[in-house]
Protein backbone atom coordinates (compact mmCIF):
# COMPACT_ATOMS: atom_id res chain seq x y z
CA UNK A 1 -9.44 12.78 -1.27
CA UNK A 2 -8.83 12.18 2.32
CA UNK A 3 -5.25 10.64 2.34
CA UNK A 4 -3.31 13.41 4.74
CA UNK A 5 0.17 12.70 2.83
CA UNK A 6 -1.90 14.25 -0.86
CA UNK A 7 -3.36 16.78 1.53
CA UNK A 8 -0.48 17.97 3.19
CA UNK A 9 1.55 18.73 -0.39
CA UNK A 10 1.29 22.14 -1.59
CA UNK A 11 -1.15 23.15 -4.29
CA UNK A 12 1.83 23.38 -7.14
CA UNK A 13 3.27 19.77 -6.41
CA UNK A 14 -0.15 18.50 -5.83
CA UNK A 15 -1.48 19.42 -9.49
CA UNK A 16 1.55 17.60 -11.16
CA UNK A 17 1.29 14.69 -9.25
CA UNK A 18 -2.55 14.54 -9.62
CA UNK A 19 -1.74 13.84 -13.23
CA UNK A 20 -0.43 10.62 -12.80
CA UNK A 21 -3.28 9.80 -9.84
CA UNK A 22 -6.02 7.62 -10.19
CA UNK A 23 -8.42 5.86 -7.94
CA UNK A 24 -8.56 2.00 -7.56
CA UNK A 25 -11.12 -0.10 -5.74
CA UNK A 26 -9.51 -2.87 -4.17
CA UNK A 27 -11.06 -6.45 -2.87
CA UNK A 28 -10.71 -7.51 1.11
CA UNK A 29 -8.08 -9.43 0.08
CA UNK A 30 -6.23 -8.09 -2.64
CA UNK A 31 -2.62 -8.70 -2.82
CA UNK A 32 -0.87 -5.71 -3.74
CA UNK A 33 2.83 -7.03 -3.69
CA UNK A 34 4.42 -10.49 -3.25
CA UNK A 35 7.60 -10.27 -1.29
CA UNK A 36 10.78 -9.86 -3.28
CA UNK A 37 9.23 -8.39 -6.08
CA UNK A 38 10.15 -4.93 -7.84
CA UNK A 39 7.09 -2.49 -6.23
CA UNK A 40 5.72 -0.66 -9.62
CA UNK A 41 2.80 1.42 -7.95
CA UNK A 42 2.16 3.57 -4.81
CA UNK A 43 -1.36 3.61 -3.21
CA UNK A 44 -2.53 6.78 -0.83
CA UNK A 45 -5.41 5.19 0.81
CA UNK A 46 -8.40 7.33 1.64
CA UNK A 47 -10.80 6.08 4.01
CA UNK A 48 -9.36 2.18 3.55
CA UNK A 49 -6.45 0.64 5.63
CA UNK A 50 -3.65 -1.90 4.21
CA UNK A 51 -1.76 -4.59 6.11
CA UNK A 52 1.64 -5.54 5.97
CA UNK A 53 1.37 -9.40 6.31
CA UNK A 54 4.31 -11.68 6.76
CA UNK A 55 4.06 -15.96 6.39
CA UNK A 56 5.71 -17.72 9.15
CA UNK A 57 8.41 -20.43 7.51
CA UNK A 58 8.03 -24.22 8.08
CA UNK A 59 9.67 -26.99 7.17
CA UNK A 60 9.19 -28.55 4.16
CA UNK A 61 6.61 -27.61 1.52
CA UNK A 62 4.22 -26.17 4.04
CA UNK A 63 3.06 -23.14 4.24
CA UNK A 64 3.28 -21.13 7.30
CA UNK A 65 0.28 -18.86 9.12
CA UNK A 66 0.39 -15.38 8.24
CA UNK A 67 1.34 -12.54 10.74
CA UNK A 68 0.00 -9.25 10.71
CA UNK A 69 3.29 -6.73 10.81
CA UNK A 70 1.84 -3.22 10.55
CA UNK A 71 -1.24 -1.21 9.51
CA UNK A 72 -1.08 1.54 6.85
CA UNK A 73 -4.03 4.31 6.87
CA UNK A 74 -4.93 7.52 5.40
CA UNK A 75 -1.78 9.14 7.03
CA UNK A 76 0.32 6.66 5.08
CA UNK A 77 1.10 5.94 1.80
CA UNK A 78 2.32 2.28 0.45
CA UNK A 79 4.98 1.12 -1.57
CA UNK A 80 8.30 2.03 -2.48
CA UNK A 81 9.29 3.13 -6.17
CA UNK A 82 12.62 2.35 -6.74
């Protein structure tokens, strides 16, 4: 585990919430959340790094270019349970 948020909890918070942790291999690619939708998971990356992207709107039924808005590392965590 390398994620510095898991790290940084201490040792009795850490063991309940490694009950409900488990490790995912995601593609370059992967879409973790559309927007507007409810977020349902959390992911503490390790040694990977996630990007926030946002689509540019156009007219019409085009589709606009994607933006990169932020980074998220292994100092991070993302998503938002609500």
């Amino acid at each position: 585990m390398n994620n510095r948020i898991l790290k940084a909890l201490p040792a009795k918070e850490y063991r309940i919430l490694y009950t409900q942790l488990k490790e995912v291999m995601l593609l370059k690619g992967a879409i973790l959340h559309e927007g507007g939708e409810r977020i349902g998971q959390e992911y503490f990356p390790n040694d990977e790094m996630i990007s926030y992207l946002s689509r540019t709107a156009l007219s019409g039924s085009a589709e606009g270019e994607s933006v990169d808005v932020c980074v998220v590392g292994n100092e991070e965590e993302e998503g938002c349970v609500q």
